[in-house]
PDB file of N, CA and C in Angstrom:
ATOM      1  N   UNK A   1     -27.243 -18.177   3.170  1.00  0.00           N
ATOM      2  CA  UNK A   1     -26.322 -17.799   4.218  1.00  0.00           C
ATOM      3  C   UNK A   1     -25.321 -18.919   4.534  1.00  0.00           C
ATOM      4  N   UNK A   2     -25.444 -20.074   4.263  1.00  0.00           N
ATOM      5  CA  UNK A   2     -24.522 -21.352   4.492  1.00  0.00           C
ATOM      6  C   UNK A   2     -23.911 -21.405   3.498  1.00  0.00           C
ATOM      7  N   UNK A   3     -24.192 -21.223   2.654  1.00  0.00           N
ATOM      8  CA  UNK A   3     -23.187 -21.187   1.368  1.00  0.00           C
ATOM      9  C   UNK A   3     -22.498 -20.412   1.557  1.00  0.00           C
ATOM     10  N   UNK A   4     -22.803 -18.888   2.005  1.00  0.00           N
ATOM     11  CA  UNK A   4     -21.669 -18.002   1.872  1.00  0.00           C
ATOM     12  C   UNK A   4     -20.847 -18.384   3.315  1.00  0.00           C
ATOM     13  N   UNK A   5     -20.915 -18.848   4.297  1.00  0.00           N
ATOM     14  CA  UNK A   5     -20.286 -19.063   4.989  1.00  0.00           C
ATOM     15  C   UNK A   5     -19.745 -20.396   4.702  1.00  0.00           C
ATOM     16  N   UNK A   6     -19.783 -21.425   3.791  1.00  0.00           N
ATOM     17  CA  UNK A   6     -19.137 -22.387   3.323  1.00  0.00           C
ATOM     18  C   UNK A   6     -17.706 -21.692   2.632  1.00  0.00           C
ATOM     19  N   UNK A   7     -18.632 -20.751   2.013  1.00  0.00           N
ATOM     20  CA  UNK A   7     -17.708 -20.504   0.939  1.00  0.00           C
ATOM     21  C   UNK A   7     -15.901 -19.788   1.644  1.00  0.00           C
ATOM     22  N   UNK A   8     -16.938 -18.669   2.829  1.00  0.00           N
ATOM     23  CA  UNK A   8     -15.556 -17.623   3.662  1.00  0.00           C
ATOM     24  C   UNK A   8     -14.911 -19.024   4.016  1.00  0.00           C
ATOM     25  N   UNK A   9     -15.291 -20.106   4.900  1.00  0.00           N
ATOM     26  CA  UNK A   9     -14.668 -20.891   5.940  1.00  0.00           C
ATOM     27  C   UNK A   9     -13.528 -21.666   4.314  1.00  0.00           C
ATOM     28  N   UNK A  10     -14.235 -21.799   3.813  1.00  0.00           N
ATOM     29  CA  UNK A  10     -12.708 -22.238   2.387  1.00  0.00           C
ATOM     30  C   UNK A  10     -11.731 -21.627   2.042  1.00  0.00           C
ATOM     31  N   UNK A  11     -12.621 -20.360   1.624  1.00  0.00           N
ATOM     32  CA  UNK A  11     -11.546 -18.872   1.516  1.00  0.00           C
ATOM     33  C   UNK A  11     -10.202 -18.949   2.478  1.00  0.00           C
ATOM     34  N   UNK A  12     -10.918 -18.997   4.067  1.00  0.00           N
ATOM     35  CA  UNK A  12      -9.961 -18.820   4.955  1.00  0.00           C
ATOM     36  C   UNK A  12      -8.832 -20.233   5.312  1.00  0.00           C
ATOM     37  N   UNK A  13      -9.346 -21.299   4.832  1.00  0.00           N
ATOM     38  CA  UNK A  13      -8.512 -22.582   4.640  1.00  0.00           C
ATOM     39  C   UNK A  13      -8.020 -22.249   3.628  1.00  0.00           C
ATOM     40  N   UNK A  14      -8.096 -22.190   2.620  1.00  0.00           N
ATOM     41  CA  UNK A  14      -7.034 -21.956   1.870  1.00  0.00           C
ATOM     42  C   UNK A  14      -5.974 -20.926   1.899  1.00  0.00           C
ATOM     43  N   UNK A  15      -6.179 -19.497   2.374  1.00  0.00           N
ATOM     44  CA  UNK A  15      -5.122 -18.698   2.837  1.00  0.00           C
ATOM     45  C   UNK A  15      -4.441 -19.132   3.766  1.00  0.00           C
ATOM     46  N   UNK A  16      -4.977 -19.545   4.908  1.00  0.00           N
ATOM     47  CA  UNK A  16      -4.203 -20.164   6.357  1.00  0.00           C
ATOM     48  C   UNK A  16      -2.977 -21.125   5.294  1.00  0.00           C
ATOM     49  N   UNK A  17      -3.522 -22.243   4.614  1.00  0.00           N
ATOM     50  CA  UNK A  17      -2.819 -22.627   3.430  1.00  0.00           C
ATOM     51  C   UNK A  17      -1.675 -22.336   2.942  1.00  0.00           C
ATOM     52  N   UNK A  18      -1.905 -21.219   2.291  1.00  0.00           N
ATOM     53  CA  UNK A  18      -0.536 -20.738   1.813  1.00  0.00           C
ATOM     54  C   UNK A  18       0.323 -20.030   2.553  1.00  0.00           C
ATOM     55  N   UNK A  19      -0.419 -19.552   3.814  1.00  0.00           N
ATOM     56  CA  UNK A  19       0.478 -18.641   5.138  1.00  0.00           C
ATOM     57  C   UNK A  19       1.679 -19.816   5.188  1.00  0.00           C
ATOM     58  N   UNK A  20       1.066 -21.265   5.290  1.00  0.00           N
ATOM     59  CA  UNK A  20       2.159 -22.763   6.023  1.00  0.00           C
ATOM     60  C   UNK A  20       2.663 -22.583   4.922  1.00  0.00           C
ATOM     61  N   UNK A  21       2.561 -22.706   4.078  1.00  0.00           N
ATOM     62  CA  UNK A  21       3.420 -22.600   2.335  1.00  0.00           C
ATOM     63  C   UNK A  21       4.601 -21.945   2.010  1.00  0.00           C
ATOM     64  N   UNK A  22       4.125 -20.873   2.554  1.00  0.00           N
ATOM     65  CA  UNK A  22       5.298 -19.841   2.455  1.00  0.00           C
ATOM     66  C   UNK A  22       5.987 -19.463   3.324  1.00  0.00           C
ATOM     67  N   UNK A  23       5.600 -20.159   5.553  1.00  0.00           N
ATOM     68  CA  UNK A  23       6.294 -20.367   6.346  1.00  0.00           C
ATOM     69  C   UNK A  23       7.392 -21.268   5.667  1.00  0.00           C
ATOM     70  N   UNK A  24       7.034 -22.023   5.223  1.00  0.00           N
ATOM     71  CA  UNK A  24       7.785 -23.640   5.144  1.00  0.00           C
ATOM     72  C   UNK A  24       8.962 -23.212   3.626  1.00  0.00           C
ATOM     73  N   UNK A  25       8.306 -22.157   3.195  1.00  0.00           N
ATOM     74  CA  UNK A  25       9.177 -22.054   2.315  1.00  0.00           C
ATOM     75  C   UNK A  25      10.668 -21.030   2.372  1.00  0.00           C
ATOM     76  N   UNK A  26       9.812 -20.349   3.247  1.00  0.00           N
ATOM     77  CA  UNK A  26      11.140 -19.291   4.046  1.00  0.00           C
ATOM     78  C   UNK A  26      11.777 -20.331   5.020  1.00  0.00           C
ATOM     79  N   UNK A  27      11.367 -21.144   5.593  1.00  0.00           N
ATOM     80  CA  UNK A  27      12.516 -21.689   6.555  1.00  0.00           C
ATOM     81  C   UNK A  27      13.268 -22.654   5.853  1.00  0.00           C
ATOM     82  N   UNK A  28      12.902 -23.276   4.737  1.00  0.00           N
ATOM     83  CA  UNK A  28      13.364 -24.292   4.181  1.00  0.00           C
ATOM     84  C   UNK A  28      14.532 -22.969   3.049  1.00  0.00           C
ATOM     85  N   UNK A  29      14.825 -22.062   3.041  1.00  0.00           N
ATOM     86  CA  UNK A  29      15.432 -21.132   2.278  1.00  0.00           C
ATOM     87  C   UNK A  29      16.745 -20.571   3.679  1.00  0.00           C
ATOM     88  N   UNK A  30      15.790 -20.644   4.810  1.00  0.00           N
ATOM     89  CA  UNK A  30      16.719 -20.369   5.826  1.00  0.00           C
ATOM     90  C   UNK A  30      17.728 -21.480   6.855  1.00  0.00           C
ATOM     91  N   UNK A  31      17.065 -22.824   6.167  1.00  0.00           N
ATOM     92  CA  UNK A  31      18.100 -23.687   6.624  1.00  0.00           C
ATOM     93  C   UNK A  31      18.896 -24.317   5.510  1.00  0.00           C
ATOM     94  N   UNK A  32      18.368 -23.958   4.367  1.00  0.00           N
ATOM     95  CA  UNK A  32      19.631 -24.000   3.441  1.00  0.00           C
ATOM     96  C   UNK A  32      20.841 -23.198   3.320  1.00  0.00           C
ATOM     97  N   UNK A  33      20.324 -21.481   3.692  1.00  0.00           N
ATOM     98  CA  UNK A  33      21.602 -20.629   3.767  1.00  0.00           C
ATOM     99  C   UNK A  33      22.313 -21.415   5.809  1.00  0.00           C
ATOM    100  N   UNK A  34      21.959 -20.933   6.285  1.00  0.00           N
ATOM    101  CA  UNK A  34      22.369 -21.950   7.758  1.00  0.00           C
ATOM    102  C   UNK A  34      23.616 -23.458   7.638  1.00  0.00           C
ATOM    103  N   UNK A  35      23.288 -23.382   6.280  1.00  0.00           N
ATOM    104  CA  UNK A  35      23.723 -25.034   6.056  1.00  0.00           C
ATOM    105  C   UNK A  35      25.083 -24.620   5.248  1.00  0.00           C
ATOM    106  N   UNK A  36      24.688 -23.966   4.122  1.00  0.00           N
ATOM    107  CA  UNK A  36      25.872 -23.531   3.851  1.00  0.00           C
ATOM    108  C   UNK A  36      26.990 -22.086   4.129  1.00  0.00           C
ATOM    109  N   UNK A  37      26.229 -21.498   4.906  1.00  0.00           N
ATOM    110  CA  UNK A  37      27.233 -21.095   5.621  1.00  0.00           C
ATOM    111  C   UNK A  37      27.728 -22.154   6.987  1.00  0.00           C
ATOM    112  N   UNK A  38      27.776 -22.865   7.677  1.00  0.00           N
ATOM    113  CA  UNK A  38      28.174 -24.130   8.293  1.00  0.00           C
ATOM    114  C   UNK A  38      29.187 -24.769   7.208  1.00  0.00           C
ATOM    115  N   UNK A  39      29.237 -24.848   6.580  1.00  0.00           N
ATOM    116  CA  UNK A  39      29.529 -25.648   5.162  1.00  0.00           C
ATOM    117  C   UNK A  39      31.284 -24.650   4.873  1.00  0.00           C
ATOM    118  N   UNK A  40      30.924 -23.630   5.086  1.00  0.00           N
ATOM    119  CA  UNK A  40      32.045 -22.498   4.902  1.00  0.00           C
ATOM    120  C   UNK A  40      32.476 -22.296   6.020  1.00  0.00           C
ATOM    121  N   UNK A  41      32.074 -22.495   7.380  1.00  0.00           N
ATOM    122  CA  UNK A  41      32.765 -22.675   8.765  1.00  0.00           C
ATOM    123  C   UNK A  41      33.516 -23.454   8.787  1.00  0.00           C
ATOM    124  N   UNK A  42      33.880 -24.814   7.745  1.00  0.00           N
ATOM    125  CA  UNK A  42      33.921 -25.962   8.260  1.00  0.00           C
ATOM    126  C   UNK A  42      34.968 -25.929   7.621  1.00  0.00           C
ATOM    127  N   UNK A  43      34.892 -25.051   6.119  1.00  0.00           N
ATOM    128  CA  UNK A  43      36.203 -24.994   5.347  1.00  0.00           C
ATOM    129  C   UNK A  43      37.271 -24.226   5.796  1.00  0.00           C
ATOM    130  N   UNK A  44      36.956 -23.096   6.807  1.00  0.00           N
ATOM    131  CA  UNK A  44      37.809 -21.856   7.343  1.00  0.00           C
ATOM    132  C   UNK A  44      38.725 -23.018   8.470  1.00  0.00           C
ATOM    133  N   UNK A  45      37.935 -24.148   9.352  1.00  0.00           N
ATOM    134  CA  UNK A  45      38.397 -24.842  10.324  1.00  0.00           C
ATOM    135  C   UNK A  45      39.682 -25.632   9.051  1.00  0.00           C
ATOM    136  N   UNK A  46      38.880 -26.544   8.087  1.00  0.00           N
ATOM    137  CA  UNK A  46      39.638 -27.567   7.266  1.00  0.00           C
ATOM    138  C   UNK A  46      41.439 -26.846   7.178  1.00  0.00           C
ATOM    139  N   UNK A  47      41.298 -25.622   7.208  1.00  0.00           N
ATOM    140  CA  UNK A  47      42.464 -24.716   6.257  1.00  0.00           C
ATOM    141  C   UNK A  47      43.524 -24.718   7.839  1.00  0.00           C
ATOM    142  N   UNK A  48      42.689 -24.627   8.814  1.00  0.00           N
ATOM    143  CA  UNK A  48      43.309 -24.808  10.063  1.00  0.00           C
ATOM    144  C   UNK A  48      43.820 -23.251  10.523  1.00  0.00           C
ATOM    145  N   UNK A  49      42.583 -22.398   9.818  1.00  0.00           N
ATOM    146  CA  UNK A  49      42.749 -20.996  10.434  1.00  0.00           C
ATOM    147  C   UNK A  49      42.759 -20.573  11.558  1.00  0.00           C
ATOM    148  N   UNK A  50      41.668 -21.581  12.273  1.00  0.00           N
ATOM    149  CA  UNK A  50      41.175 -21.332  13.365  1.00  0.00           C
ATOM    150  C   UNK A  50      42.372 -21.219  14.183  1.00  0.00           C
ATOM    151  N   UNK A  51      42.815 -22.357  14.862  1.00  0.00           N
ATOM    152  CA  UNK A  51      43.771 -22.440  15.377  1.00  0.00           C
ATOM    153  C   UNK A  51      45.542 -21.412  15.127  1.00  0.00           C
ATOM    154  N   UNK A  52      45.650 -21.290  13.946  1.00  0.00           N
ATOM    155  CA  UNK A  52      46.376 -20.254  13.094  1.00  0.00           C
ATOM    156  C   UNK A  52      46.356 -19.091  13.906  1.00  0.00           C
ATOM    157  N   UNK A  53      45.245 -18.635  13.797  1.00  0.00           N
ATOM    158  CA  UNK A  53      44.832 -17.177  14.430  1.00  0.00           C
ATOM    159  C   UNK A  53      44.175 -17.070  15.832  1.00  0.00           C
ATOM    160  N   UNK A  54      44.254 -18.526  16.296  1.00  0.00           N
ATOM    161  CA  UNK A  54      43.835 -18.363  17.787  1.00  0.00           C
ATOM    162  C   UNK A  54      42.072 -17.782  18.002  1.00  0.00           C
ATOM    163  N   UNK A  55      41.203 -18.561  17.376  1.00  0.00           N
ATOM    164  CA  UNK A  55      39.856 -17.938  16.800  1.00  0.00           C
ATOM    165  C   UNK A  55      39.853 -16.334  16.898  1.00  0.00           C
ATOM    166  N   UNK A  56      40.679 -15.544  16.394  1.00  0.00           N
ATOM    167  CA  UNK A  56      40.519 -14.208  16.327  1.00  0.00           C
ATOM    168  C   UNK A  56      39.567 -13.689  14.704  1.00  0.00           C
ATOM    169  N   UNK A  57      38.474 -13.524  15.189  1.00  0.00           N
ATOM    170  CA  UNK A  57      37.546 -13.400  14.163  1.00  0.00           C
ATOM    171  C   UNK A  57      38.123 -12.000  13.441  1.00  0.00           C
ATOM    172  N   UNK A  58      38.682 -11.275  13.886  1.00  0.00           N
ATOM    173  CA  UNK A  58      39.064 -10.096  12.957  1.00  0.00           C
ATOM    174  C   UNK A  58      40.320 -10.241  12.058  1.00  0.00           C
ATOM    175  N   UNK A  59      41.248 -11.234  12.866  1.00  0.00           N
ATOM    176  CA  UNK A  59      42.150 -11.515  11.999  1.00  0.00           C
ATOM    177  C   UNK A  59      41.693 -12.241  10.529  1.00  0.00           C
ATOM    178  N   UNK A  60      40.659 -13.166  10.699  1.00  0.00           N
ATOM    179  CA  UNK A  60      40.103 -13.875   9.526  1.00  0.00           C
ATOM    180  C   UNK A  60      39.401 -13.208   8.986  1.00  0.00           C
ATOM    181  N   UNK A  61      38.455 -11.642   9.056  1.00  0.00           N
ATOM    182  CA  UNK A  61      37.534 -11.463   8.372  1.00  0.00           C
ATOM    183  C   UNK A  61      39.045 -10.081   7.583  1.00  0.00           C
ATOM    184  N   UNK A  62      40.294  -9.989   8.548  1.00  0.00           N
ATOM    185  CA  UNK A  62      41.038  -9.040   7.331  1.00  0.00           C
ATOM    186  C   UNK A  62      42.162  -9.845   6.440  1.00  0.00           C
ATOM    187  N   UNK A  63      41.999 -11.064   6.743  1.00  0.00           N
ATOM    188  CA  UNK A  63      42.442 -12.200   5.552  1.00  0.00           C
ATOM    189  C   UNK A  63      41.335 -12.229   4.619  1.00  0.00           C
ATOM    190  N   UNK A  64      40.552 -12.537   5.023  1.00  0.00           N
ATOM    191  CA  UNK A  64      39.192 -12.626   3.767  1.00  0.00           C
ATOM    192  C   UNK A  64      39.147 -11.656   3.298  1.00  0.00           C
ATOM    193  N   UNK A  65      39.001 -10.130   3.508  1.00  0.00           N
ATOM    194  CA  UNK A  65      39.523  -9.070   2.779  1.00  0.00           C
ATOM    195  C   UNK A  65      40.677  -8.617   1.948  1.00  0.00           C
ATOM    196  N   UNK A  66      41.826  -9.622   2.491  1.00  0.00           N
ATOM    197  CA  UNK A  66      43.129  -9.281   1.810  1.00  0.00           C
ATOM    198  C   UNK A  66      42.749 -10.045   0.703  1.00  0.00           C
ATOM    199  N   UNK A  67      41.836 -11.274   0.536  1.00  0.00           N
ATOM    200  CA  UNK A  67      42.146 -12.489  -0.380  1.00  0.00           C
ATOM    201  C   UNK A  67      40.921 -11.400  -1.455  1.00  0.00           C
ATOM    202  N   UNK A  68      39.778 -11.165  -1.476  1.00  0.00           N
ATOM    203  CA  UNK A  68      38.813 -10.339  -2.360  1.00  0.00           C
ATOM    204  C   UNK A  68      39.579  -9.156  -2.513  1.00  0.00           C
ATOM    205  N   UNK A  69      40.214  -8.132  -1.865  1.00  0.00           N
ATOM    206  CA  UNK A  69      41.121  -7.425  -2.547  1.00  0.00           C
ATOM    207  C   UNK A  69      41.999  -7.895  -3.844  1.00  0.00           C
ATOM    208  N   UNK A  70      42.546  -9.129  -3.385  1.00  0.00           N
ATOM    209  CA  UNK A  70      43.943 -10.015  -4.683  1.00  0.00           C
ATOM    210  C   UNK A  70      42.699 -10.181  -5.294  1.00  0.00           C
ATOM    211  N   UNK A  71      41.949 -10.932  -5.518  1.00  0.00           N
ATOM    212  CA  UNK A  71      40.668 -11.520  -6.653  1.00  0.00           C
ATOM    213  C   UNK A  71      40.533  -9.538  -7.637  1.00  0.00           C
ATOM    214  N   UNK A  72      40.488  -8.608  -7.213  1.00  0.00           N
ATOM    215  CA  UNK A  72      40.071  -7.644  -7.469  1.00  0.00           C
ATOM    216  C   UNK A  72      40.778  -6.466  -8.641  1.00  0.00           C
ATOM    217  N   UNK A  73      41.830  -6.908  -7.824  1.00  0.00           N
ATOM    218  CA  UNK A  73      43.098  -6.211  -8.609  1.00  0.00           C
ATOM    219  C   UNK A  73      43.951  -7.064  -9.394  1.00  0.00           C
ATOM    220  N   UNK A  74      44.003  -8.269  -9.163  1.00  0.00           N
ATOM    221  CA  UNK A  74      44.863  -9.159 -10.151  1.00  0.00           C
ATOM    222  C   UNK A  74      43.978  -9.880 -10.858  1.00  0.00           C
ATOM    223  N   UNK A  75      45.115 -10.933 -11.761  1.00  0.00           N
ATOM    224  CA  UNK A  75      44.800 -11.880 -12.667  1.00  0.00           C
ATOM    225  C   UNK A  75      43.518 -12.786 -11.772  1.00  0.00           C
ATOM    226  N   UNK A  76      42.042 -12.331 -11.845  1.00  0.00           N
ATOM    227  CA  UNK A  76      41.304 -13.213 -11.170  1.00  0.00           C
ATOM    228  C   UNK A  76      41.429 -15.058 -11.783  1.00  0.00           C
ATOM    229  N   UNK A  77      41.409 -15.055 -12.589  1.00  0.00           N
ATOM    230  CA  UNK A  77      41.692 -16.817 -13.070  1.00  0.00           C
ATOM    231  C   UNK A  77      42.686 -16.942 -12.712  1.00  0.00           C
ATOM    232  N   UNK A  78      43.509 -16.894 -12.779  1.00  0.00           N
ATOM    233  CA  UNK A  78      44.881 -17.060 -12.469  1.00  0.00           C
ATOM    234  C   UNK A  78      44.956 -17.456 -11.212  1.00  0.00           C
ATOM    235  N   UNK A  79      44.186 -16.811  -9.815  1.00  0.00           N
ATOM    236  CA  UNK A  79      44.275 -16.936  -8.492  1.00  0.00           C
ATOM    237  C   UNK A  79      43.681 -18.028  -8.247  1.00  0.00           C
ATOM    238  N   UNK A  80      42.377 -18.059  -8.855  1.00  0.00           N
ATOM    239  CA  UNK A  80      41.139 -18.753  -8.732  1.00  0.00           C
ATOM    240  C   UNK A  80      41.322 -20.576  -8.805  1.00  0.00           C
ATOM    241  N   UNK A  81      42.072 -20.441 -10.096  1.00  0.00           N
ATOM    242  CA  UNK A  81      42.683 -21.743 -10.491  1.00  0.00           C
ATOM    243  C   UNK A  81      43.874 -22.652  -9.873  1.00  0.00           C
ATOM    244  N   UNK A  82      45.130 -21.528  -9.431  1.00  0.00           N
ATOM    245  CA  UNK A  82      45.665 -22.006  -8.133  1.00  0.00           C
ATOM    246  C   UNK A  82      44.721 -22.423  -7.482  1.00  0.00           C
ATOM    247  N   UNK A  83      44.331 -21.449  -6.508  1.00  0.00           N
ATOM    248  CA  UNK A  83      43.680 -22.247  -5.075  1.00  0.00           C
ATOM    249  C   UNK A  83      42.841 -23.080  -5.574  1.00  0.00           C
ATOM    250  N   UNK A  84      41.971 -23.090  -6.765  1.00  0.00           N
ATOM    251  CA  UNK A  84      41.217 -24.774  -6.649  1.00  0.00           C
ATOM    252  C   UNK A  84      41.976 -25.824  -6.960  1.00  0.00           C
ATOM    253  N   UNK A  85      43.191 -25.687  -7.858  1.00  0.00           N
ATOM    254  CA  UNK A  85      44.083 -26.943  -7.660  1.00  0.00           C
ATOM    255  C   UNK A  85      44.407 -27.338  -6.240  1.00  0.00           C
ATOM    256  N   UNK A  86      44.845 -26.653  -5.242  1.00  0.00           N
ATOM    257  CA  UNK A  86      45.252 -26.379  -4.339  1.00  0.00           C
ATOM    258  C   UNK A  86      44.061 -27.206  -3.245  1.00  0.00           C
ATOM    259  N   UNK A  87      42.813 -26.547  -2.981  1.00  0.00           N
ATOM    260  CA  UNK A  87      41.938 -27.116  -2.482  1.00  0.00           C
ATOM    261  C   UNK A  87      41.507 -28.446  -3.000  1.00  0.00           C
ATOM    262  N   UNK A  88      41.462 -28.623  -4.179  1.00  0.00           N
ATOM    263  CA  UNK A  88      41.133 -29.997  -5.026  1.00  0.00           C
ATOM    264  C   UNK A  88      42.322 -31.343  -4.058  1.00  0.00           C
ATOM    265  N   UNK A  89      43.191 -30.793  -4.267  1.00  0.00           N
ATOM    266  CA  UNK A  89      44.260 -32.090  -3.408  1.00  0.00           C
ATOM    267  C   UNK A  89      44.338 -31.833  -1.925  1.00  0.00           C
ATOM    268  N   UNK A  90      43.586 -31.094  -1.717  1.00  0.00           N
ATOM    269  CA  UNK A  90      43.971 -31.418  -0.132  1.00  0.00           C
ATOM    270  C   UNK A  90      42.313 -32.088  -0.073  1.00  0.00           C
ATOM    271  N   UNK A  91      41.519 -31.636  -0.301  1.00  0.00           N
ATOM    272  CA  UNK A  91      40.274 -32.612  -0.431  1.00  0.00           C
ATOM    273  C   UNK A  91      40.468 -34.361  -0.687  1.00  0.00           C
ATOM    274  N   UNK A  92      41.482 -34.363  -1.229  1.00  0.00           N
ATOM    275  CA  UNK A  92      41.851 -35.529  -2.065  1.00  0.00           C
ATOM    276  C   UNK A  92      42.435 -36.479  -0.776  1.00  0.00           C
ATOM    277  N   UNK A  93      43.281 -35.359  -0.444  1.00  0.00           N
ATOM    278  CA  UNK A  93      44.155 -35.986   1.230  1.00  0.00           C
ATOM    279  C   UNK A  93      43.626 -36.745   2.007  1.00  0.00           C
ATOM    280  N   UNK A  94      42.150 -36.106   1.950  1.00  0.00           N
ATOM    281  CA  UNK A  94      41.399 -36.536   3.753  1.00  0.00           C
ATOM    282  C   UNK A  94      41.100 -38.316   3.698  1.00  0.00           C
TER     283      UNK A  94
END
């Protein structure tokens, strides 16, 4: 009878175990997305939208639509490669 209750009380340490395992692994998944979306807040500020549009979040989410529309229907490299030249030197600026 001690053995088998050695054995459950392990059983149950080791599940409790992987419960922290896979807490730690979802939050560590959820402060990486957190991080980089922050990361993409920071670029919408860099571009100086914010202010642009007076933080009007709808105005920016139907710019961000106008811009994946152009990616959609046009020369996608073509766009793509502008704006990273484009972003590349103003990065360069700071």
């Amino acid at each position: 009878m001690k053995a088998l209750r050695k054995v459950r009380t392990a059983i149950l340490r080791v599940e409790a175990s992987q419960r922290r395992t896979d807490t730690r692994d979802q939050a560590m998944k959820r402060r990486e997305r957190t991080r980089h979306l922050i990361e993409l807040g920071g670029l919408v500020q860099k571009a100086g939208l914010i202010e642009l549009t007076d933080d009007d979040r709808a105005v920016l989410l139907g710019a961000f639509l106008a811009v994946a529309a152009k990616l959609q229907r046009e020369d996608r490299e073509a766009a793509l490669t502008l704006w990273r030249r484009r972003g590349s030197r103003a990065f360069k600026q700071e």
